[in-house]
Structures are given as C-alpha cells and as structure tokens.
PDB file of N, CA and C in Angstrom:
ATOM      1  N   UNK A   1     -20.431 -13.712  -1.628  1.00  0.00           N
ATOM      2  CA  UNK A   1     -21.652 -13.248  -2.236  1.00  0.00           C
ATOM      3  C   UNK A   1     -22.215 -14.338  -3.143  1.00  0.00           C
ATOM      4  N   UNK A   2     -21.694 -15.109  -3.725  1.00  0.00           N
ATOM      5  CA  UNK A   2     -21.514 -15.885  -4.675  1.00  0.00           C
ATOM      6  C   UNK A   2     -22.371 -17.425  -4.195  1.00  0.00           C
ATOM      7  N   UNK A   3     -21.659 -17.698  -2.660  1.00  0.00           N
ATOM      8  CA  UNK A   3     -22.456 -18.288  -2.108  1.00  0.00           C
ATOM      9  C   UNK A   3     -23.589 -18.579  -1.851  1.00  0.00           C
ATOM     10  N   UNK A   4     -24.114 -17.318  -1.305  1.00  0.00           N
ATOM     11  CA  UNK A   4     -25.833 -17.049  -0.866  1.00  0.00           C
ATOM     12  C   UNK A   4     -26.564 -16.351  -2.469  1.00  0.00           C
ATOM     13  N   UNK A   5     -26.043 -16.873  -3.513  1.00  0.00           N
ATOM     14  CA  UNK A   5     -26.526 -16.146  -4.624  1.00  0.00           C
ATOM     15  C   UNK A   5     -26.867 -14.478  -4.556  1.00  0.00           C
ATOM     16  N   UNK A   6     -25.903 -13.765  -3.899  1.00  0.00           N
ATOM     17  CA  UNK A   6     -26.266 -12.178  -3.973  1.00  0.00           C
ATOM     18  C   UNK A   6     -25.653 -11.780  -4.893  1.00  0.00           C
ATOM     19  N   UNK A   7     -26.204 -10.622  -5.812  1.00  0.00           N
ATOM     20  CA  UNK A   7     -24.916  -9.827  -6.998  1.00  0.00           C
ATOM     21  C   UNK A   7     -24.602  -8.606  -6.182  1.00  0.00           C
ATOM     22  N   UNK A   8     -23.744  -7.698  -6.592  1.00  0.00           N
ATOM     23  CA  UNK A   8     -22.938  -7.199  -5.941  1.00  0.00           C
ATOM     24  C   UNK A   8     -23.920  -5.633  -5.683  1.00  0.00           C
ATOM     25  N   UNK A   9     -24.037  -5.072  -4.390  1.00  0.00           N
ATOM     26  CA  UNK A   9     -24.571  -4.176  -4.316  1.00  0.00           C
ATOM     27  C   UNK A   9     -24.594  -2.631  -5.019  1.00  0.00           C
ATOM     28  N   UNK A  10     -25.315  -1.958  -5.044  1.00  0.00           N
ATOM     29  CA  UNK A  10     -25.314  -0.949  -5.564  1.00  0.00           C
ATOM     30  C   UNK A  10     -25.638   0.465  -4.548  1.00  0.00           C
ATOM     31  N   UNK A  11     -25.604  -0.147  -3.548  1.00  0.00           N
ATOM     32  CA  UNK A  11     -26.035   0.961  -2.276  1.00  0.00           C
ATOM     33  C   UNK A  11     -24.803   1.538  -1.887  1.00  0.00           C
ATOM     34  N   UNK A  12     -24.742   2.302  -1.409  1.00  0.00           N
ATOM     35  CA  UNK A  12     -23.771   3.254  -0.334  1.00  0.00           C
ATOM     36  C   UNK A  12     -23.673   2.095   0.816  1.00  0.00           C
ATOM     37  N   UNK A  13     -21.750   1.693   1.371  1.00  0.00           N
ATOM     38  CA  UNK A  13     -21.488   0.766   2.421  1.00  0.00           C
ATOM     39  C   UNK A  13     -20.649   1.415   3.228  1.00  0.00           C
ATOM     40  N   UNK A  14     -20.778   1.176   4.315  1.00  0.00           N
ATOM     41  CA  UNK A  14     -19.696   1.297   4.992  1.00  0.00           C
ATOM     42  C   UNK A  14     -18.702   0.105   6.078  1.00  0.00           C
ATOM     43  N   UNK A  15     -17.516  -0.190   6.251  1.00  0.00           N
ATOM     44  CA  UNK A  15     -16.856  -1.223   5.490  1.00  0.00           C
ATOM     45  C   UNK A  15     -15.621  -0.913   6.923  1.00  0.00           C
ATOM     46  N   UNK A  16     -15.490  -2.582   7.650  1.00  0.00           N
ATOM     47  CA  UNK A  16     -14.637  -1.984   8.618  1.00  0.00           C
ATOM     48  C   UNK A  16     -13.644  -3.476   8.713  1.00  0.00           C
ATOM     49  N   UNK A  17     -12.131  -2.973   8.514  1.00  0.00           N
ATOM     50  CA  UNK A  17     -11.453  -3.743   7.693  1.00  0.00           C
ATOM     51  C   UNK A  17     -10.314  -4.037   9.577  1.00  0.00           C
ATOM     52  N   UNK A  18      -9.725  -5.558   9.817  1.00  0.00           N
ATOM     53  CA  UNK A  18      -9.303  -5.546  10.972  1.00  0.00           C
ATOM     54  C   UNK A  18      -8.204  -6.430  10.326  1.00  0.00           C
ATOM     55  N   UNK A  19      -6.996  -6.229  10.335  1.00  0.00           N
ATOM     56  CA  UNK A  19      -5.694  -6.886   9.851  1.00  0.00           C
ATOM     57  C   UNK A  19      -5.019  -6.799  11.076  1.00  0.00           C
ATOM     58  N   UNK A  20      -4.786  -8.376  11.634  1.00  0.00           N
ATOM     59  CA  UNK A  20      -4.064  -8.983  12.895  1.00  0.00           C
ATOM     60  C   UNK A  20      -3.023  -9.566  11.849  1.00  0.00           C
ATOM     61  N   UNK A  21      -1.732  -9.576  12.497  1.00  0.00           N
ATOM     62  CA  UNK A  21      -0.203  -9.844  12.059  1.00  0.00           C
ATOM     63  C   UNK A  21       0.413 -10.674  13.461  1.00  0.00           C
ATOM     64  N   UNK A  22       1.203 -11.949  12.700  1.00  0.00           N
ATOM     65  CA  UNK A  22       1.550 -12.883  13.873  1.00  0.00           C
ATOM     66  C   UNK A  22       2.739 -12.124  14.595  1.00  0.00           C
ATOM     67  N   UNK A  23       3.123 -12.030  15.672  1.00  0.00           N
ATOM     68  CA  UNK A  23       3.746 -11.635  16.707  1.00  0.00           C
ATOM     69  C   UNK A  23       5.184 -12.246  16.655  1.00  0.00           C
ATOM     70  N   UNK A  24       6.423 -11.126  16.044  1.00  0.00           N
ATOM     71  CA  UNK A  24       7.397 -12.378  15.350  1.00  0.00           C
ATOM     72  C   UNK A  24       8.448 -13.234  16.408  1.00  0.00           C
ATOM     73  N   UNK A  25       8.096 -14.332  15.853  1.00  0.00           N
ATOM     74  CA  UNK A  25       9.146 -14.841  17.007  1.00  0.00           C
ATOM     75  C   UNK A  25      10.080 -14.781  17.676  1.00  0.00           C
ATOM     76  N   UNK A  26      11.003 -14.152  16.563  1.00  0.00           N
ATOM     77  CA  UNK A  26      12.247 -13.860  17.037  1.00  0.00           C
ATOM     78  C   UNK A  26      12.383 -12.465  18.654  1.00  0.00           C
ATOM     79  N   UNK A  27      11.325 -11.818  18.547  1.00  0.00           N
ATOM     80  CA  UNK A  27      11.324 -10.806  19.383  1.00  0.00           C
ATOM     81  C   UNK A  27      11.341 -11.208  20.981  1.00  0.00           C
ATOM     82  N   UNK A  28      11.591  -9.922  21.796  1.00  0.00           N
ATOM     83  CA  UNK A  28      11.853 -10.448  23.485  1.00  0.00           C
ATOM     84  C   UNK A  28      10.231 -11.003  24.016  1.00  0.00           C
ATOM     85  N   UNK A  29      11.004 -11.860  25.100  1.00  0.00           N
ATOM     86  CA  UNK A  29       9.474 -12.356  25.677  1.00  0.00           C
ATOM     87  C   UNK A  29       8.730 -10.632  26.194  1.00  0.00           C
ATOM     88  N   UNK A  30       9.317  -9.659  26.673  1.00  0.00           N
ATOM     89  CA  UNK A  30       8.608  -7.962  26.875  1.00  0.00           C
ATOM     90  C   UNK A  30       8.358  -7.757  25.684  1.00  0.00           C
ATOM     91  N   UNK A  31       8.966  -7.597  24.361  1.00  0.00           N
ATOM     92  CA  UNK A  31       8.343  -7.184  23.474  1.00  0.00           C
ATOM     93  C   UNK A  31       7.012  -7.645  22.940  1.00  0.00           C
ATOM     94  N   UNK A  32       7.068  -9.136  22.543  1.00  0.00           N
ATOM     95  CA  UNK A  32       5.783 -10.229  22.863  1.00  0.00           C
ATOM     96  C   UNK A  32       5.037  -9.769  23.807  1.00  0.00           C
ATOM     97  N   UNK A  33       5.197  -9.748  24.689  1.00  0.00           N
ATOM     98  CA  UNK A  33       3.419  -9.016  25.634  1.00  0.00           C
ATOM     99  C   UNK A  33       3.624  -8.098  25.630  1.00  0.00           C
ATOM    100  N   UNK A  34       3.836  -6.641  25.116  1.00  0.00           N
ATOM    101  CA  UNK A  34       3.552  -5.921  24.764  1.00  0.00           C
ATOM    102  C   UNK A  34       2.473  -5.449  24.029  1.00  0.00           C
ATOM    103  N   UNK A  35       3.080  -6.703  22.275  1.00  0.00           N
ATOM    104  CA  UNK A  35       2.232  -6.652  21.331  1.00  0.00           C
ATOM    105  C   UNK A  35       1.043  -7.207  21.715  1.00  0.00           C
ATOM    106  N   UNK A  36       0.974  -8.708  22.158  1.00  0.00           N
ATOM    107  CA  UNK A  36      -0.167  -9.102  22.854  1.00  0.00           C
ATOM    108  C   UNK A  36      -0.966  -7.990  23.177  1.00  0.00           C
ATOM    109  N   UNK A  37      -0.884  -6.787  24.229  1.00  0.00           N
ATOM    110  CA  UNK A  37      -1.488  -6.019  25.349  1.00  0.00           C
ATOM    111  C   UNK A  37      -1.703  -4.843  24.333  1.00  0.00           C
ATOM    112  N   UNK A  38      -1.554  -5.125  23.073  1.00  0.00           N
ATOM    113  CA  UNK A  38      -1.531  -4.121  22.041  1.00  0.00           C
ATOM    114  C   UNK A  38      -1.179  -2.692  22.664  1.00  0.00           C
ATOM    115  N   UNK A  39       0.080  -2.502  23.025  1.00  0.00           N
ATOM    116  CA  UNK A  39       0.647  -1.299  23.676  1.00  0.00           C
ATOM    117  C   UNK A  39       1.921  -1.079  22.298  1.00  0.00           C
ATOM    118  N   UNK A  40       1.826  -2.051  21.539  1.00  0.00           N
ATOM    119  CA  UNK A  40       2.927  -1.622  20.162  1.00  0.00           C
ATOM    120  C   UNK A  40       1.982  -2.262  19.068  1.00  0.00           C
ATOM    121  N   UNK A  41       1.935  -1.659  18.086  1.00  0.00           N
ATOM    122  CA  UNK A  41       1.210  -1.907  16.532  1.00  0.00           C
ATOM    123  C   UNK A  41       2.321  -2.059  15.362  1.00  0.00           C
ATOM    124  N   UNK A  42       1.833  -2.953  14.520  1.00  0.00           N
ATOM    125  CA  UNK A  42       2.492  -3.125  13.464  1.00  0.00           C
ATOM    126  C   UNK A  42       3.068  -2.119  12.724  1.00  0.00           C
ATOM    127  N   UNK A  43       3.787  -1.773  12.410  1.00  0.00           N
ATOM    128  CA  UNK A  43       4.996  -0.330  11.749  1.00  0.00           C
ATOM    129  C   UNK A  43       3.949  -0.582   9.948  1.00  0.00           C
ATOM    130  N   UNK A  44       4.566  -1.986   9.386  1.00  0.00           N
ATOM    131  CA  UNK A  44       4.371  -2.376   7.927  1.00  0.00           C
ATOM    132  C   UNK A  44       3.369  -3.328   7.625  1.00  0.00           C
ATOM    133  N   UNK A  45       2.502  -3.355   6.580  1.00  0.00           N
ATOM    134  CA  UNK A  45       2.367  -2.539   5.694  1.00  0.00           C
ATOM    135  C   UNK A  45       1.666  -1.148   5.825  1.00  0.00           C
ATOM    136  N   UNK A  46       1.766  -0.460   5.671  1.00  0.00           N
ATOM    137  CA  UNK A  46       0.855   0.903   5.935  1.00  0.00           C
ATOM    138  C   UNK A  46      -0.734   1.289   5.797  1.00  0.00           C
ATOM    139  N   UNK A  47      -1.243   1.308   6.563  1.00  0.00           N
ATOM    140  CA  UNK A  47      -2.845   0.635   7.391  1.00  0.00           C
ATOM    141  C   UNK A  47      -3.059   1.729   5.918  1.00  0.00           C
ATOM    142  N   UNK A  48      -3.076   2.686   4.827  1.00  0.00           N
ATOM    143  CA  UNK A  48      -3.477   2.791   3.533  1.00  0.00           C
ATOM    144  C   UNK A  48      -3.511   1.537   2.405  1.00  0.00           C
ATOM    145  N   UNK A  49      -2.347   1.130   2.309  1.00  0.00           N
ATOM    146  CA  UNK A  49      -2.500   0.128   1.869  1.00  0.00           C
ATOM    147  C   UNK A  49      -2.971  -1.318   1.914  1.00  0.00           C
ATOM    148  N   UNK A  50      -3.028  -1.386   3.142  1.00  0.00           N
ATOM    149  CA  UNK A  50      -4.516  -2.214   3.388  1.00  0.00           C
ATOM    150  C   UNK A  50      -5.840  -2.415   3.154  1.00  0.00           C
ATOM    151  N   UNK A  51      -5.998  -0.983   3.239  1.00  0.00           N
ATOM    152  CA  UNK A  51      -7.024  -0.786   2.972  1.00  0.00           C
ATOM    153  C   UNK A  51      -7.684  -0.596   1.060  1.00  0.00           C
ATOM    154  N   UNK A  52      -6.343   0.086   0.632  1.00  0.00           N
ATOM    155  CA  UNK A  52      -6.817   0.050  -1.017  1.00  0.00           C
ATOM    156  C   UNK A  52      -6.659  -1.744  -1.552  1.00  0.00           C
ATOM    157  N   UNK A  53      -6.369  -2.761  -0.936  1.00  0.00           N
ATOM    158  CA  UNK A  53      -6.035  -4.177  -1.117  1.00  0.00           C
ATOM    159  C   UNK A  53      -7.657  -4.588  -0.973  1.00  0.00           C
ATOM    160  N   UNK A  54      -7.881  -4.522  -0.440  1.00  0.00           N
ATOM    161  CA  UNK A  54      -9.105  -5.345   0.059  1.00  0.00           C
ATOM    162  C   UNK A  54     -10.167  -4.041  -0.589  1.00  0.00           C
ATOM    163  N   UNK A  55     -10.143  -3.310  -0.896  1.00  0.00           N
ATOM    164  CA  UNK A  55     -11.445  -2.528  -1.515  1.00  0.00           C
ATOM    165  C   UNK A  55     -11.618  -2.565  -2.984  1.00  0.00           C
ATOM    166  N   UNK A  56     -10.119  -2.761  -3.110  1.00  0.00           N
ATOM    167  CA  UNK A  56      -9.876  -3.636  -4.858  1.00  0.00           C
ATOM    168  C   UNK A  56     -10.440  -4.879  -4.775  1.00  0.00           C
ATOM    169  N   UNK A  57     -10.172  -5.552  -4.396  1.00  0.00           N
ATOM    170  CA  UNK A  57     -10.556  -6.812  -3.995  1.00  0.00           C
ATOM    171  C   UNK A  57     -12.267  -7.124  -4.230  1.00  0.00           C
ATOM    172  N   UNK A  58     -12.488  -6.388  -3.124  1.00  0.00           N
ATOM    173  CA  UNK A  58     -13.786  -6.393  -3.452  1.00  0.00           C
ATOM    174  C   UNK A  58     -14.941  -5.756  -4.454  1.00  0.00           C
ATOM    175  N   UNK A  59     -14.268  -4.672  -5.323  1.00  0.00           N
ATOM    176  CA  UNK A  59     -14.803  -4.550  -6.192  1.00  0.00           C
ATOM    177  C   UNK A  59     -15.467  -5.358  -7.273  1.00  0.00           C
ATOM    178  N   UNK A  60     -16.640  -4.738  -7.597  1.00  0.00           N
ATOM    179  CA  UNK A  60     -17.688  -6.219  -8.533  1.00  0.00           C
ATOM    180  C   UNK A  60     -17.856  -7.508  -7.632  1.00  0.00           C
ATOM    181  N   UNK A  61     -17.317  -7.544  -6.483  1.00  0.00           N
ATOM    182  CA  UNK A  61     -17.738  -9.221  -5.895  1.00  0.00           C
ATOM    183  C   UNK A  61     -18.888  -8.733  -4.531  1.00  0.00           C
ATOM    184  N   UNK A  62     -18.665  -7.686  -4.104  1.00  0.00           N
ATOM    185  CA  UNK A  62     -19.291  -7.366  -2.786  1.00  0.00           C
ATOM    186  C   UNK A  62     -20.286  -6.010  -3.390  1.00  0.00           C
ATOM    187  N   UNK A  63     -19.344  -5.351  -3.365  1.00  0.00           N
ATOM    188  CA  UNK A  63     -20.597  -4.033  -3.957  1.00  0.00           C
ATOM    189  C   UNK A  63     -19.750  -3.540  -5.731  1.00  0.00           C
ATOM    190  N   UNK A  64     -20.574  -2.723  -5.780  1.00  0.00           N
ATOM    191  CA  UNK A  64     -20.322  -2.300  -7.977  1.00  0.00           C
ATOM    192  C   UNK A  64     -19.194  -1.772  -8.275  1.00  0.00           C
ATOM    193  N   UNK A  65     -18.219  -0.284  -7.455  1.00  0.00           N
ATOM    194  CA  UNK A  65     -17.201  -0.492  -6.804  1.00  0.00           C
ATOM    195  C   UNK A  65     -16.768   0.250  -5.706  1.00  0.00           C
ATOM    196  N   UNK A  66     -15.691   0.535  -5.437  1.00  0.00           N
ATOM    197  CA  UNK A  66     -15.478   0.676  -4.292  1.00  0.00           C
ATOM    198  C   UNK A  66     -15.818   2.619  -3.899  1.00  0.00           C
ATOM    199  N   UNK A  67     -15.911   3.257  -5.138  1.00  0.00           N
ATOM    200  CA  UNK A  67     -16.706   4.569  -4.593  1.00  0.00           C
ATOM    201  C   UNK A  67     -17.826   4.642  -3.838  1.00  0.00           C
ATOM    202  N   UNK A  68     -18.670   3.541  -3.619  1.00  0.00           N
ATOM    203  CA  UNK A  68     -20.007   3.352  -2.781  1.00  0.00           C
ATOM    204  C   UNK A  68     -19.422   3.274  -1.027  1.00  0.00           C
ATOM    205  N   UNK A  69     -18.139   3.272  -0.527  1.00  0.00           N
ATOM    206  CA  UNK A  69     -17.962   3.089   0.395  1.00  0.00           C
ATOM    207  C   UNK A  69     -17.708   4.592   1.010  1.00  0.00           C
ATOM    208  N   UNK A  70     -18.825   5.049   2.117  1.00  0.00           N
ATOM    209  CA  UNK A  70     -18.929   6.505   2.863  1.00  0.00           C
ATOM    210  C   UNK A  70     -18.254   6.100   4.115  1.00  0.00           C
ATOM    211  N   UNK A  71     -17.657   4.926   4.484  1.00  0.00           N
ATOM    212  CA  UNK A  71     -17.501   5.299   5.680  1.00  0.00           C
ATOM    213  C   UNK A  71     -16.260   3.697   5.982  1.00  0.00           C
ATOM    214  N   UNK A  72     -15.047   4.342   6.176  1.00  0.00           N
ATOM    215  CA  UNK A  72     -14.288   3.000   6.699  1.00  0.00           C
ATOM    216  C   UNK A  72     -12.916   3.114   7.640  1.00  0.00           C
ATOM    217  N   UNK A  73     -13.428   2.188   8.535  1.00  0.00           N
ATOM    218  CA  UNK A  73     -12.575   1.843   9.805  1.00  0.00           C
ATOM    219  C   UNK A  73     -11.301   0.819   9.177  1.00  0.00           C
ATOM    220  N   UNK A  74     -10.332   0.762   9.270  1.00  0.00           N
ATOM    221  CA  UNK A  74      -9.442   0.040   9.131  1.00  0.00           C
ATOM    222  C   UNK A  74      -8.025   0.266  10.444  1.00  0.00           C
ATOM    223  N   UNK A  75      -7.912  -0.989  11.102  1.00  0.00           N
ATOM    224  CA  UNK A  75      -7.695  -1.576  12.284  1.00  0.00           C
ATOM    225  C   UNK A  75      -6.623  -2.456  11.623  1.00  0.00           C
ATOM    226  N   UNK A  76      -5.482  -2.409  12.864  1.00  0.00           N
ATOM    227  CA  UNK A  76      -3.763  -3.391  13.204  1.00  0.00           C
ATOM    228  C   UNK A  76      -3.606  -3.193  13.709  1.00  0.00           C
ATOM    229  N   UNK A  77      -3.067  -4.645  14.053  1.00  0.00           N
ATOM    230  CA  UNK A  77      -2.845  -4.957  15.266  1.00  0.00           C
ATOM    231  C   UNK A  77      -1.506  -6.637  15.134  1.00  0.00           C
ATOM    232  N   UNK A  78      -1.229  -7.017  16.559  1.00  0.00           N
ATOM    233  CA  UNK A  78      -0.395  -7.923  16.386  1.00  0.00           C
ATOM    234  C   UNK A  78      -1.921  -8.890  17.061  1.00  0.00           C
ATOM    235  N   UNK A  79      -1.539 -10.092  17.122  1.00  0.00           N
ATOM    236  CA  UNK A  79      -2.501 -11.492  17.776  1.00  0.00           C
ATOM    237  C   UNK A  79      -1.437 -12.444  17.323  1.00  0.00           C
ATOM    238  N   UNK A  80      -2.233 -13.190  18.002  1.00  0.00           N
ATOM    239  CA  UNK A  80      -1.870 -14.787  18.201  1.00  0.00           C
ATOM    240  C   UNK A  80      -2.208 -15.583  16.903  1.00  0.00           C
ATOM    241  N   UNK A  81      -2.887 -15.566  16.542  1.00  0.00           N
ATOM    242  CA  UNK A  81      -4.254 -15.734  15.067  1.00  0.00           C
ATOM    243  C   UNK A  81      -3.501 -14.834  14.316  1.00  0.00           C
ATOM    244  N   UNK A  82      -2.896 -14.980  13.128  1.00  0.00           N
ATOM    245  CA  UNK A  82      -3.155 -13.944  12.014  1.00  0.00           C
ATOM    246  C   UNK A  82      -4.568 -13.694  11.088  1.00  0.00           C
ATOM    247  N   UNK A  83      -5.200 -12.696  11.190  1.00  0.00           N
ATOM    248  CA  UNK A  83      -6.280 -12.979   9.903  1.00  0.00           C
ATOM    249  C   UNK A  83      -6.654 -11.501   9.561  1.00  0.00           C
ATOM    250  N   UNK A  84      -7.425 -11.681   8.410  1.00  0.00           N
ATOM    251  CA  UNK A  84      -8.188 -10.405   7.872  1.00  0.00           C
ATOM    252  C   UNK A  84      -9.445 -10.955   8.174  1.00  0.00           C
ATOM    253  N   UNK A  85     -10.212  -9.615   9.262  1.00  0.00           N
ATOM    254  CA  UNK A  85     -11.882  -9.812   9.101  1.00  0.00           C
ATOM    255  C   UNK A  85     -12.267  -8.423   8.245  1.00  0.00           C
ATOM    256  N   UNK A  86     -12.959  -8.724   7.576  1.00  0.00           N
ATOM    257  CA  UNK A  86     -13.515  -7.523   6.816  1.00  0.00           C
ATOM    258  C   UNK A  86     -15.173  -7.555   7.216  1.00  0.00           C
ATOM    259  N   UNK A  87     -15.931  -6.147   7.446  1.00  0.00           N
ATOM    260  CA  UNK A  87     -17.377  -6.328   7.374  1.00  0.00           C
ATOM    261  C   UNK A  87     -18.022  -5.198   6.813  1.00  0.00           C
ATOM    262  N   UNK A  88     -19.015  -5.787   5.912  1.00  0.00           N
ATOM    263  CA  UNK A  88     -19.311  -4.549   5.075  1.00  0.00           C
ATOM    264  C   UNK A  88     -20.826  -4.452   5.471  1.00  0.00           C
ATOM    265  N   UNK A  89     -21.411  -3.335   5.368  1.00  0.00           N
ATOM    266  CA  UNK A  89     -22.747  -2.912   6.079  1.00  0.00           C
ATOM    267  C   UNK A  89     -23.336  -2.207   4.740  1.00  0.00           C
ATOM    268  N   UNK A  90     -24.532  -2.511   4.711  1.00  0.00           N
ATOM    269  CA  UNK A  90     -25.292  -1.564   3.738  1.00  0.00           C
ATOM    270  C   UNK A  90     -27.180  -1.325   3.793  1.00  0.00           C
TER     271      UNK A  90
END
C-alpha cells in the first residue's frame, strides 16, 4: 500500500488467502504425486490459523482492521513453489 501511496481502506473487503507448502522430501515418490495432484492437503498449520496470521498482519497496512472483511476464502495446498498469495478486493 505504501508503495502506490494508498492509506489503508475503510470499505468492507473481501480477502482470498492461498498458502502452498513445499512437498517434504523425505516422503515416497506416490506420496509426492499425490500431493502434486493435490489428492492429499497439508494436515499443519490449521487453515484458521492462517488465516488470523495474515488478517493481523494486515491490519492498519491494507484496510483499518480486519472487521471490514465480509467475505474470505482461505486455500492449502502442497506445490513445488512455496508461497503465500493473498488478494484483497474492495
């Protein structure tokens, strides 16, 4: 936000949070494409707590705080890529 000079919204968002986890090595080459074919999902951390991480987070930096959010998807999964995409709509 900080970037494009925006201050933090004050509207109602809704907010769709995607946490990919690396595929652990140690596991069978079947278990590995499995996860790949996303036919098994990550057990830990618990897709709640994901979600209260990143809505803390973004409080005061994205929108005023995180009670403005009516509506959120939060997604895990295993990939190749680990990352957090977050996208917030308003």
């Amino acid at each position: 936000m900080a970037l494009h000079d925006l201050e933090p919204t004050e509207k109602p968002c809704q907010m769709v949070i995607k946490a990919q986890f690396e595929i652990p090595k140690s596991w069978t080459k079947a278990r590995k494409a499995a996860a790949a074919a996303d036919i098994i999902y990550p057990g830990k951390p618990d897709i709640d707590n994901i979600a209260k991480i990143v809505l803390d987070s973004f409080n005061g930096v994205v929108f005023a705080d995180d009670a403005q959010v009516y509506d959120l998807k939060v997604f895990k999964r295993y990939a190749v890529e680990p990352c957090l995409v977050t996208t917030v709509t308003w």
